[in-house]
C-alpha atoms as a PDB file:
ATOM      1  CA  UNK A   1     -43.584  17.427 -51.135  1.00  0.00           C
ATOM      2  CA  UNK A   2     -44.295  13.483 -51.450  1.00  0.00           C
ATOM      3  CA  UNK A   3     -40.295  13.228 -51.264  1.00  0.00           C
ATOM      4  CA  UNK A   4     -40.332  15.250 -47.359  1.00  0.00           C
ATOM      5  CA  UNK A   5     -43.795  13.330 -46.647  1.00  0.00           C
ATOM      6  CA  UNK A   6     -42.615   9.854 -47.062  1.00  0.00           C
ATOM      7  CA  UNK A   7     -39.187  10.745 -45.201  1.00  0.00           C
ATOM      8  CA  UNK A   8     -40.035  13.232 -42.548  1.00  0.00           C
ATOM      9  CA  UNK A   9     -41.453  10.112 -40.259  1.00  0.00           C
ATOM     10  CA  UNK A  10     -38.314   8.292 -40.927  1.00  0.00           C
ATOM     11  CA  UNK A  11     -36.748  10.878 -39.667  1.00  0.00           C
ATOM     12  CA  UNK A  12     -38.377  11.671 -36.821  1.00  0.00           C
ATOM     13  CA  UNK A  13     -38.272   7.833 -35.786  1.00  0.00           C
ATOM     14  CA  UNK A  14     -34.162   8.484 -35.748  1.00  0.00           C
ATOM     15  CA  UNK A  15     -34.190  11.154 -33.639  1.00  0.00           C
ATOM     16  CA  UNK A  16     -36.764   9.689 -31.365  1.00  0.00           C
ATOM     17  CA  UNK A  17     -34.665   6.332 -31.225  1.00  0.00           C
ATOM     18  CA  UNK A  18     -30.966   8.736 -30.898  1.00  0.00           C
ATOM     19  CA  UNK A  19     -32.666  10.543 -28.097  1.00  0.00           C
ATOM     20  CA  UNK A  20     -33.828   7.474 -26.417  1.00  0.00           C
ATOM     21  CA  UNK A  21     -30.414   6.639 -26.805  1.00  0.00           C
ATOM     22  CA  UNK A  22     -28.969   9.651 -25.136  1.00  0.00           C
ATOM     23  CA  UNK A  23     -31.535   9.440 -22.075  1.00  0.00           C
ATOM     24  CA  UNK A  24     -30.801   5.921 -21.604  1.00  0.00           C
ATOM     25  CA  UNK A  25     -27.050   6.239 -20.979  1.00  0.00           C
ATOM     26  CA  UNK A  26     -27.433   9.616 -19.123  1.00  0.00           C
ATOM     27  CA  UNK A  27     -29.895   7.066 -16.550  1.00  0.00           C
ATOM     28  CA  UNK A  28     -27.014   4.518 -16.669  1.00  0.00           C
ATOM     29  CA  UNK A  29     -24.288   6.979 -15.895  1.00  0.00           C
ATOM     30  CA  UNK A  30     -26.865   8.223 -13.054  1.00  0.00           C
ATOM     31  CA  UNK A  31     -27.364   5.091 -11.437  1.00  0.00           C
ATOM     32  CA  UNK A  32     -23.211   4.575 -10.738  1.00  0.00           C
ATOM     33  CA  UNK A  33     -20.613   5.839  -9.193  1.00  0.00           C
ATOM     34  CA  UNK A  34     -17.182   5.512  -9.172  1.00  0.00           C
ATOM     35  CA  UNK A  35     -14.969   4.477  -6.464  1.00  0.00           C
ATOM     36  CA  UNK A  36     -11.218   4.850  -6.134  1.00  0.00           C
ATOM     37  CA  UNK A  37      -9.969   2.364  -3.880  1.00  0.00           C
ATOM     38  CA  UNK A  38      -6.983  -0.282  -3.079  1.00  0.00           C
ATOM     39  CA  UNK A  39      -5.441  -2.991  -5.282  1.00  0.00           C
ATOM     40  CA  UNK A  40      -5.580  -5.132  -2.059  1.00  0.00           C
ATOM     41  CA  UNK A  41      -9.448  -4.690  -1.828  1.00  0.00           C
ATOM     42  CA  UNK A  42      -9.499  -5.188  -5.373  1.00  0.00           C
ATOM     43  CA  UNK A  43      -7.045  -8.138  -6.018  1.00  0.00           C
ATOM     44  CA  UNK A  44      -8.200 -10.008  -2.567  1.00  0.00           C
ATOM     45  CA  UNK A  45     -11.707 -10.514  -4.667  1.00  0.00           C
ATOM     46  CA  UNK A  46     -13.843  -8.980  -1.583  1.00  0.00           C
ATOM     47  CA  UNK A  47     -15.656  -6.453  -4.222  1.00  0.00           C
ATOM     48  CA  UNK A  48     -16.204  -9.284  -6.311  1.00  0.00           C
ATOM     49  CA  UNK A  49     -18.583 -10.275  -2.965  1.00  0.00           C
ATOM     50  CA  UNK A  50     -19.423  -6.417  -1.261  1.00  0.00           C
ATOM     51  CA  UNK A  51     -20.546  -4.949  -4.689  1.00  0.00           C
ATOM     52  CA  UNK A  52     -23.587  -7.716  -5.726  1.00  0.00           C
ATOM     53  CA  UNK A  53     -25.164  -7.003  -2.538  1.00  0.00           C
ATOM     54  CA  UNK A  54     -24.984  -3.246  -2.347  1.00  0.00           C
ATOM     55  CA  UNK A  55     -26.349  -3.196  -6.387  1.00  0.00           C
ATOM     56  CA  UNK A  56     -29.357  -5.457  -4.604  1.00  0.00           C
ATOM     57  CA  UNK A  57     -30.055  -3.582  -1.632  1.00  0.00           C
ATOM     58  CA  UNK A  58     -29.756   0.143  -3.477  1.00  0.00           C
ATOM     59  CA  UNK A  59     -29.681  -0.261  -7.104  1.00  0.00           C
ATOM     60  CA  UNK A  60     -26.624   1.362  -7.848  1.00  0.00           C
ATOM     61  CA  UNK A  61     -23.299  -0.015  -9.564  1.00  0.00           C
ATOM     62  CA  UNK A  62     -19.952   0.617  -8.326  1.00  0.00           C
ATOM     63  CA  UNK A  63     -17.393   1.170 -11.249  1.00  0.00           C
ATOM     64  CA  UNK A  64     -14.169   0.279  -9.551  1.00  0.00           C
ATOM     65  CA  UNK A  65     -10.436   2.302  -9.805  1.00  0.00           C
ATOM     66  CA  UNK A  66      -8.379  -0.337  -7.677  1.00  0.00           C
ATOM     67  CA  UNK A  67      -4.775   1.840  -7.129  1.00  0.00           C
ATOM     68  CA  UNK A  68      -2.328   2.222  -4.858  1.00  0.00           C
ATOM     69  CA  UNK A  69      -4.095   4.353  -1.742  1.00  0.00           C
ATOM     70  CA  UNK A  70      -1.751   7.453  -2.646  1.00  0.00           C
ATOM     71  CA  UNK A  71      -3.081   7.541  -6.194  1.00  0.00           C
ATOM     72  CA  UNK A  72      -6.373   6.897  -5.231  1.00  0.00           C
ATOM     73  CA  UNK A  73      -6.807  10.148  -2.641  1.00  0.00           C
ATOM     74  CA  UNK A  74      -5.120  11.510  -5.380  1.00  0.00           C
ATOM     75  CA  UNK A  75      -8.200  10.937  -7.546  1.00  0.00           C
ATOM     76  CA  UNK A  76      -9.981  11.939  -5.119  1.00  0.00           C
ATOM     77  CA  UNK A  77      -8.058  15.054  -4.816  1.00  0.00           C
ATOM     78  CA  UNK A  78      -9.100  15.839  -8.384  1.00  0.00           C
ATOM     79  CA  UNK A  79     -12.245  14.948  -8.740  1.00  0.00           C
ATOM     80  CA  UNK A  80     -12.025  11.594 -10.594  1.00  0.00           C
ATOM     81  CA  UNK A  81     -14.066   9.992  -8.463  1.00  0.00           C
ATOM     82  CA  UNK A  82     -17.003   9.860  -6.179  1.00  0.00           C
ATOM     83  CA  UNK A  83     -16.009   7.612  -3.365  1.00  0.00           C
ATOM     84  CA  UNK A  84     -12.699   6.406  -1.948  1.00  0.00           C
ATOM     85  CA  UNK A  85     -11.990   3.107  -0.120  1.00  0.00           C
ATOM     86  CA  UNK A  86      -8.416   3.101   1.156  1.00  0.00           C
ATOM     87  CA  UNK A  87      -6.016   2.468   4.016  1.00  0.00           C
ATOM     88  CA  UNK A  88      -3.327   4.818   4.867  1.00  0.00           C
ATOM     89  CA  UNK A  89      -5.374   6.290   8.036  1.00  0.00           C
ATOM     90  CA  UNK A  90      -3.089   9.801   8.540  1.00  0.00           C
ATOM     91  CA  UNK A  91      -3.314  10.117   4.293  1.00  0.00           C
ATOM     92  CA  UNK A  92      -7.161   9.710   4.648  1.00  0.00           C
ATOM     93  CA  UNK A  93      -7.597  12.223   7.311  1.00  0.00           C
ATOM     94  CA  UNK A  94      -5.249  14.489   5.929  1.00  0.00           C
ATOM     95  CA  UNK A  95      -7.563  14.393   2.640  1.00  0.00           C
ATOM     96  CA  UNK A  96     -10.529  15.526   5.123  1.00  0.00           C
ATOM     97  CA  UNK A  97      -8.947  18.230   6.552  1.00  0.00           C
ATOM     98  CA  UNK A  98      -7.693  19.864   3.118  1.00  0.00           C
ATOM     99  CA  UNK A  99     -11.476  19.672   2.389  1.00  0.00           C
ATOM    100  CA  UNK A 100     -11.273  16.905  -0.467  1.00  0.00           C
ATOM    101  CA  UNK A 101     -13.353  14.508   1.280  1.00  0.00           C
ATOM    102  CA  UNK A 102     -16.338  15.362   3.729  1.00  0.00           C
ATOM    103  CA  UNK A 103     -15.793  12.727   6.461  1.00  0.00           C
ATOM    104  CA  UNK A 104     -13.868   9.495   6.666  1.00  0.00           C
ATOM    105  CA  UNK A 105     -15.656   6.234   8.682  1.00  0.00           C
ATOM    106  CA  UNK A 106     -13.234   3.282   9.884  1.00  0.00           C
ATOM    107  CA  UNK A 107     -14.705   0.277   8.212  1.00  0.00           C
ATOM    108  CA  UNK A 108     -13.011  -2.308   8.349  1.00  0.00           C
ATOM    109  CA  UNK A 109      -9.299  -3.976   9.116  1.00  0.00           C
ATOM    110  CA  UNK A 110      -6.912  -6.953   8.748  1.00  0.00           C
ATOM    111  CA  UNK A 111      -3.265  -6.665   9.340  1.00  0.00           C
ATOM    112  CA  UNK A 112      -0.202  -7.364   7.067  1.00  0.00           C
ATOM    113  CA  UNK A 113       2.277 -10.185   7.492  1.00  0.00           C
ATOM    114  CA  UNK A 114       5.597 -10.399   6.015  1.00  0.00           C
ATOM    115  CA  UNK A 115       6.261 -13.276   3.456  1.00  0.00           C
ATOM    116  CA  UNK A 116       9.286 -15.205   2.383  1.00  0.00           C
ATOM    117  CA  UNK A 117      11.378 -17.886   1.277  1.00  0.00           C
ATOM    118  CA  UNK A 118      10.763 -20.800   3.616  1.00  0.00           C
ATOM    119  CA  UNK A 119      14.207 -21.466   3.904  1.00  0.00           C
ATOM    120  CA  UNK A 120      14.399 -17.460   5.235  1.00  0.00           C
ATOM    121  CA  UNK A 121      17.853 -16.982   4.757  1.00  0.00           C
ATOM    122  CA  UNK A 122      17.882 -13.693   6.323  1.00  0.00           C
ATOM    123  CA  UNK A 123      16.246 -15.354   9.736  1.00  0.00           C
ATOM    124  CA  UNK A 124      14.020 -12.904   9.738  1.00  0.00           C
ATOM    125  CA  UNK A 125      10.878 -15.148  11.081  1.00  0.00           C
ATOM    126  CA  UNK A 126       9.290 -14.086  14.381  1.00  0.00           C
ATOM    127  CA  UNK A 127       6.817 -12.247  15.842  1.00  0.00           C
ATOM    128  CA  UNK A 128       8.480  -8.634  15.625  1.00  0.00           C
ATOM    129  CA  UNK A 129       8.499  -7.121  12.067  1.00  0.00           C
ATOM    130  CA  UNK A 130      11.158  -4.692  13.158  1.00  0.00           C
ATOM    131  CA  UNK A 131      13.325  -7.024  14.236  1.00  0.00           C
ATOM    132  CA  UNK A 132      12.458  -9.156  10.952  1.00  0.00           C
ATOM    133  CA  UNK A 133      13.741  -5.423   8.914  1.00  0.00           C
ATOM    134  CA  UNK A 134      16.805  -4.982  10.790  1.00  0.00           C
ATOM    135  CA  UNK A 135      17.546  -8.705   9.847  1.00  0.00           C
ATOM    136  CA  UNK A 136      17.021  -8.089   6.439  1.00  0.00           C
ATOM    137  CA  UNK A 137      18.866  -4.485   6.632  1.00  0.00           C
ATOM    138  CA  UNK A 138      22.016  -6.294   7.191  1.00  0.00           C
ATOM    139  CA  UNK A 139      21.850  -8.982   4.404  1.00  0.00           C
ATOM    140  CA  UNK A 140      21.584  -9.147   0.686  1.00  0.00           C
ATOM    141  CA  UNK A 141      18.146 -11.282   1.050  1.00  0.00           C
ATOM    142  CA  UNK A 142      15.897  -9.825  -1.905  1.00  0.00           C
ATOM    143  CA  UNK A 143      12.761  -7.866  -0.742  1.00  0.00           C
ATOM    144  CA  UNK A 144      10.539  -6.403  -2.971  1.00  0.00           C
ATOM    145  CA  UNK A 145       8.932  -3.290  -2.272  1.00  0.00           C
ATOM    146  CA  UNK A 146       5.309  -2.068  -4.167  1.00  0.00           C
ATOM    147  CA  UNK A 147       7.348   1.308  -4.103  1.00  0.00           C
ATOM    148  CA  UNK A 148       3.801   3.005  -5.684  1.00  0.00           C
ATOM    149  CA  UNK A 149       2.924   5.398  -2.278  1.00  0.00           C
ATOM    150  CA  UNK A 150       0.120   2.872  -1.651  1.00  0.00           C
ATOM    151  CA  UNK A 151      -0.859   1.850   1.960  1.00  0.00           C
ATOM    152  CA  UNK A 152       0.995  -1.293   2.191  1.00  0.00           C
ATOM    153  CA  UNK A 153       4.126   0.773   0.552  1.00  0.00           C
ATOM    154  CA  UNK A 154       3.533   3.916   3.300  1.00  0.00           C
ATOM    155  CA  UNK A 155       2.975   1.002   6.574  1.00  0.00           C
ATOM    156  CA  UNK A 156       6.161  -0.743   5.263  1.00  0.00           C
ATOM    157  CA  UNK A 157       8.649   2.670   5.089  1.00  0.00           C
ATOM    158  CA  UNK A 158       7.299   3.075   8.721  1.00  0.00           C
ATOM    159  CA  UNK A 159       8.536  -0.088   9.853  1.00  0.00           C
ATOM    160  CA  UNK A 160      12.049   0.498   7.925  1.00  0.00           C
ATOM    161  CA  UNK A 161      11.822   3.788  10.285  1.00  0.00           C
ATOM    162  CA  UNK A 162      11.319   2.670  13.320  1.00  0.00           C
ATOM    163  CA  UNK A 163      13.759  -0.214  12.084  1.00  0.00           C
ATOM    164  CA  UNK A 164      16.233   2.491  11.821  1.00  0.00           C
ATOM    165  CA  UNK A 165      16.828   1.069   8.298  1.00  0.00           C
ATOM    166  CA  UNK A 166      15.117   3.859   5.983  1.00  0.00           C
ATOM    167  CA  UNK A 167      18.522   4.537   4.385  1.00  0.00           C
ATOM    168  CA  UNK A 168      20.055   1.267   4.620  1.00  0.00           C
ATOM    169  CA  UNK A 169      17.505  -1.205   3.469  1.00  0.00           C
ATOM    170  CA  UNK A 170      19.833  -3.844   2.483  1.00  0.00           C
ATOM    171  CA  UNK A 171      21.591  -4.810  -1.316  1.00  0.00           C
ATOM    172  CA  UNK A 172      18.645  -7.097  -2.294  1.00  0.00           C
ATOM    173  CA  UNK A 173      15.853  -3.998  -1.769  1.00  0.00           C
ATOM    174  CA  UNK A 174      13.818  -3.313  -4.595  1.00  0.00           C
ATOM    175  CA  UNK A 175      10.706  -1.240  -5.774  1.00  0.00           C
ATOM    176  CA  UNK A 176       8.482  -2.369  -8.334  1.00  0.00           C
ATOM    177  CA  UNK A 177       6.448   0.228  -8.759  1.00  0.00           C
ATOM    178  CA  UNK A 178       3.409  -2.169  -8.606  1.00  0.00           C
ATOM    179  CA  UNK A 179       0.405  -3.507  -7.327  1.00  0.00           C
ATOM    180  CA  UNK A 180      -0.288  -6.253  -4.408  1.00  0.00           C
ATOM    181  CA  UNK A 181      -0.697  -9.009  -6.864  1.00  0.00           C
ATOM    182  CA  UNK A 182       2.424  -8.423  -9.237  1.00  0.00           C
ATOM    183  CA  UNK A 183       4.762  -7.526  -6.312  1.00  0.00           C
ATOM    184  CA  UNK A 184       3.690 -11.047  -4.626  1.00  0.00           C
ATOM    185  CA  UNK A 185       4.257 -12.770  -8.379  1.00  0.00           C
ATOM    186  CA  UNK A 186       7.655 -11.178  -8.660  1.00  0.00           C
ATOM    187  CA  UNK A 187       8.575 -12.455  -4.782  1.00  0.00           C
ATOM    188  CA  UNK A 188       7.415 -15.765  -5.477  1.00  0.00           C
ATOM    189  CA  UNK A 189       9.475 -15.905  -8.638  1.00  0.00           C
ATOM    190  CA  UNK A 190      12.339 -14.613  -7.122  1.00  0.00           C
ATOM    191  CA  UNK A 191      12.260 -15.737  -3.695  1.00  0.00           C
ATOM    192  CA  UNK A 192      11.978 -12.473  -2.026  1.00  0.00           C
ATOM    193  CA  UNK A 193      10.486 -11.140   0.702  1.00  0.00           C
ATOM    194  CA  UNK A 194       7.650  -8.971   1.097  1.00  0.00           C
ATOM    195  CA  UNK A 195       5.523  -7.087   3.057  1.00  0.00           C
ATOM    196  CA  UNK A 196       1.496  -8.443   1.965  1.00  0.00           C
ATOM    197  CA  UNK A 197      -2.261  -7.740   3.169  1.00  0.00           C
ATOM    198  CA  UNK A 198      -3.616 -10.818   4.465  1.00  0.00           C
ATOM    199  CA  UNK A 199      -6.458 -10.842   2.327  1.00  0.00           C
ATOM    200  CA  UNK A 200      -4.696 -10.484  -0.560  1.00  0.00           C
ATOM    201  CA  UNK A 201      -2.205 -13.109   0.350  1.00  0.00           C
ATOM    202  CA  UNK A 202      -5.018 -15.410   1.240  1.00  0.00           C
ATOM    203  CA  UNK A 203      -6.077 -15.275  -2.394  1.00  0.00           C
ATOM    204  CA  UNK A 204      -2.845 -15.144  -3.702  1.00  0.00           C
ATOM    205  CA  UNK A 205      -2.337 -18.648  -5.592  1.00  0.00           C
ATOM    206  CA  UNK A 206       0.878 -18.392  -7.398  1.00  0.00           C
ATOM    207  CA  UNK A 207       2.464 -18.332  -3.639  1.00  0.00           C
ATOM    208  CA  UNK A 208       5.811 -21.204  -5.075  1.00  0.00           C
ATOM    209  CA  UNK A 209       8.305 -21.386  -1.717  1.00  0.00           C
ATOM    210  CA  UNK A 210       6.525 -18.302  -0.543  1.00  0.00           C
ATOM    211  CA  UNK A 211       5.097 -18.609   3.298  1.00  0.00           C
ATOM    212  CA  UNK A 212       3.982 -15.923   5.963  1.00  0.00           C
ATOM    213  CA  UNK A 213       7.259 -15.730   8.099  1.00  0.00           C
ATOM    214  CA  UNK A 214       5.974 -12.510  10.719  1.00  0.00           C
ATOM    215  CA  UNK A 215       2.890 -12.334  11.735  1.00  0.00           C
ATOM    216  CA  UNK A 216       0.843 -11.505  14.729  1.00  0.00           C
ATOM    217  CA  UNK A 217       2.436  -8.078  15.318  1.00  0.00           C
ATOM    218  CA  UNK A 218       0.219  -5.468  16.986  1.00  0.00           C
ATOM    219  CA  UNK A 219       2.137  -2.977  14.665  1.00  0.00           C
ATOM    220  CA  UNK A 220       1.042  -4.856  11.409  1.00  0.00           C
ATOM    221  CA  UNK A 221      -2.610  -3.522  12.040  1.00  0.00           C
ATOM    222  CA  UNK A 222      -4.674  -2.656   8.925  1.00  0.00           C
ATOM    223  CA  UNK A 223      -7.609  -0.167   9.195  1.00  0.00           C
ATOM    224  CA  UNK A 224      -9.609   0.393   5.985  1.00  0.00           C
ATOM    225  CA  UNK A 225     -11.164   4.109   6.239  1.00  0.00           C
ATOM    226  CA  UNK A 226     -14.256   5.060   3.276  1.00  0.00           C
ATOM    227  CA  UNK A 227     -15.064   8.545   2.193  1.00  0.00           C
ATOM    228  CA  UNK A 228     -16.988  10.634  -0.148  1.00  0.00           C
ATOM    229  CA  UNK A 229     -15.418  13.037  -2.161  1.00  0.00           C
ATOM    230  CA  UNK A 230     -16.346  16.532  -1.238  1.00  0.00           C
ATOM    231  CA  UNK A 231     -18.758  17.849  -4.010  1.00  0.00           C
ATOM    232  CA  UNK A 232     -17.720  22.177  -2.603  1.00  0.00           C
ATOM    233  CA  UNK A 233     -14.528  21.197  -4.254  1.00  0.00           C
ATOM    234  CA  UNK A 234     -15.924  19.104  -7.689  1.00  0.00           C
ATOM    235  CA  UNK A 235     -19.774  20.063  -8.000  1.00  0.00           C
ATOM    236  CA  UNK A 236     -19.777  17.055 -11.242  1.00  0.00           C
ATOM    237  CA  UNK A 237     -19.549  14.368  -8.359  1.00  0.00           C
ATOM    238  CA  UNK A 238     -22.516  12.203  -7.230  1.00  0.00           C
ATOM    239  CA  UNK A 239     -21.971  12.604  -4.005  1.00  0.00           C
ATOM    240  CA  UNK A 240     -25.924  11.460  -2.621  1.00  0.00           C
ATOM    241  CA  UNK A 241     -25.256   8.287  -4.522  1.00  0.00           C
ATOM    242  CA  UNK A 242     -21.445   8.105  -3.298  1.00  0.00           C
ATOM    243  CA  UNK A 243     -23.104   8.812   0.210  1.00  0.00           C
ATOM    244  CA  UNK A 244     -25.824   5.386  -0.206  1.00  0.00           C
ATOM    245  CA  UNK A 245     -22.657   3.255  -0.531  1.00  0.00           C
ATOM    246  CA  UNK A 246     -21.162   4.617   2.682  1.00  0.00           C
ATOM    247  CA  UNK A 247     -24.070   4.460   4.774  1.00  0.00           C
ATOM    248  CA  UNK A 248     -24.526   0.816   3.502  1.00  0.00           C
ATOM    249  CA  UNK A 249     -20.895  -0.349   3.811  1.00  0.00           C
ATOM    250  CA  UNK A 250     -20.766   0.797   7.912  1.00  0.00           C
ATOM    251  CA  UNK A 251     -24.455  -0.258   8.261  1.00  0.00           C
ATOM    252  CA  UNK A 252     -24.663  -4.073  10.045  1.00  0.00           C
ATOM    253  CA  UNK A 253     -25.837  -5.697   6.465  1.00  0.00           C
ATOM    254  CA  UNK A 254     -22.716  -3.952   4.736  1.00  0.00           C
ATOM    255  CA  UNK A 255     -20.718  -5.164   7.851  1.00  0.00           C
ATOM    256  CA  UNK A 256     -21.905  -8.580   7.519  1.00  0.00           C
ATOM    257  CA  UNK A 257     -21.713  -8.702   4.116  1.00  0.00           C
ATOM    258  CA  UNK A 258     -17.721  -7.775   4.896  1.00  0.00           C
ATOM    259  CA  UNK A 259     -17.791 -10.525   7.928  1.00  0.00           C
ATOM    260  CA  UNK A 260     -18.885 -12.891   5.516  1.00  0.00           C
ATOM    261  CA  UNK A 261     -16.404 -13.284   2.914  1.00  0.00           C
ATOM    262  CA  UNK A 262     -13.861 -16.006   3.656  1.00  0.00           C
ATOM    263  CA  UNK A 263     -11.320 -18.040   1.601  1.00  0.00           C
ATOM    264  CA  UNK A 264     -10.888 -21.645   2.833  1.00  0.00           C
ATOM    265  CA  UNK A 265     -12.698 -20.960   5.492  1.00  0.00           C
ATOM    266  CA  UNK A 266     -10.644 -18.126   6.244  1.00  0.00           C
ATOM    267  CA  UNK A 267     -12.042 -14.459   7.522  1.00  0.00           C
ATOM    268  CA  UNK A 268      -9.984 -11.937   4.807  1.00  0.00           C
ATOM    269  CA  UNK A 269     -11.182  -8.593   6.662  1.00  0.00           C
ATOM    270  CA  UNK A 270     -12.857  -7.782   9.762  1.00  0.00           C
ATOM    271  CA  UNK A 271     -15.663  -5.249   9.950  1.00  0.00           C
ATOM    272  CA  UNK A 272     -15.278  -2.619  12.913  1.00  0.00           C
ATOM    273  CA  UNK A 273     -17.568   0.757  11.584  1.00  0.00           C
ATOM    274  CA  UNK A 274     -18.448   3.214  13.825  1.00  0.00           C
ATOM    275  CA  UNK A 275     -21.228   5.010  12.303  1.00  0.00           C
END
């Protein structure tokens, strides 16, 4: 018996301290969520600045996924996540209407800008990215594509459409299979072209020869769409917390938060929610 006595409160102090343990990480695990979004977002440092101030103003902390936009619906798709933050507008609203998300909100936008050697040996530069393609099309200048279904990858296989060019991209087209930041790396190493973000070219610093060559281009338009993940489909996500960051994000403070972040001086995105 004085063996049990003098052991039984040791005990007890274990499991109080391995249950305290348990209830603290369930509280952490409720008090995030996890958002799928873009390696542009990611990799142009604006979370780095958005997140701090939505963790102030609702307590919450955003565990980011930064993917291509394909693979990040497809999260979506299966549940992996609680919030999506993307920009392939027809992908996001076809995610909505298969009833994997419950409502996308426009949130923000920049535009992309083709980038090359600035010697551009395939003329391309102009104000027409079309016309810049079908230059391209017809040499063996080296362009490097992200090739990884992400927004910028589904924007640029438009323009090669409407380029006429989606079978003929030239001898020096590659995919990479990659994200913003490696497929700029590999350009600027290689003196390629490449179809960029701006905001992720703005932070870019490895950028060599490299300089935006089209630009301007009402086509080149970038709309940033966010979404919660429908919980009918995945009851496990936190879709009331998934839902704070959303109503933040399109409120004015998220959109001035968004406003607010500049490189050099430089505005990287441009909020435009319609609530």
């Amino acid at each position: 018996m004085r063996f049990l006595e003098i052991f039984r409160p040791l005990a007890l102090v274990k499991y109080a301290t391995f249950a305290a343990i348990l209830i603290a990480n369930a509280d952490v695990q409720a008090q995030s969520v996890v958002m799928a979004s873009t390696t542009s977002t990611e990799q142009s440092g604006l979370f780095s600045h958005l997140l701090p101030e939505f963790k102030k103003a609702s307590g919450l902390d955003v565990k980011v996924v930064a993917l291509g936009t394909g693979q990040a619906l497809d999260m979506g798709r299966r549940g992996d996540a609680d919030v999506l933050f993307v920009h392939d507008q027809a992908a996001e609203e076809k995610i909505v209407a298969d009833g994997f998300a419950i409502k996308r909100f426009p949130v923000m936008y920049n535009d992309f800008v083709l980038i090359g050697p600035a010697a551009d040996p395939a003329k391309a530069r102009g104000k027409d990215i079309v016309e810049a393609l079908k230059k391209l099309s017809a040499t063996s200048a080296s362009f490097i594509s992200r090739g990884d279904k992400s927004g910028t990858h589904a924007a640029e296989l438009r323009y090669w459409k409407v380029a006429g060019a989606q079978d003929s991209k030239g001898s020096g087209y590659k995919e990479c299979g990659c994200g913003m930041g490696p497929a700029l790396n590999i350009a600027s190493s290689s003196g390629a072209y490449v179809l960029a973000d701006r905001g992720t070219w703005l932070s870019f610093k490895n950028r060599g020869d490299l300089t935006v060559l089209v630009e301007g281009d009402t086509k080149l338009f970038n709309q940033y769409g966010v979404m919660v993940v429908n919980p009918a489909k995945h009851p496990h996500v936190k879709a009331a917390d998934a839902q704070k960051f959303v109503d933040w994000v399109v409120s004015a403070r998220g959109q001035e938060a968004i406003a607010s972040y500049k490189i050099g001086g430089e505005q990287l995105f441009f909020p435009n929610a319609k609530p």
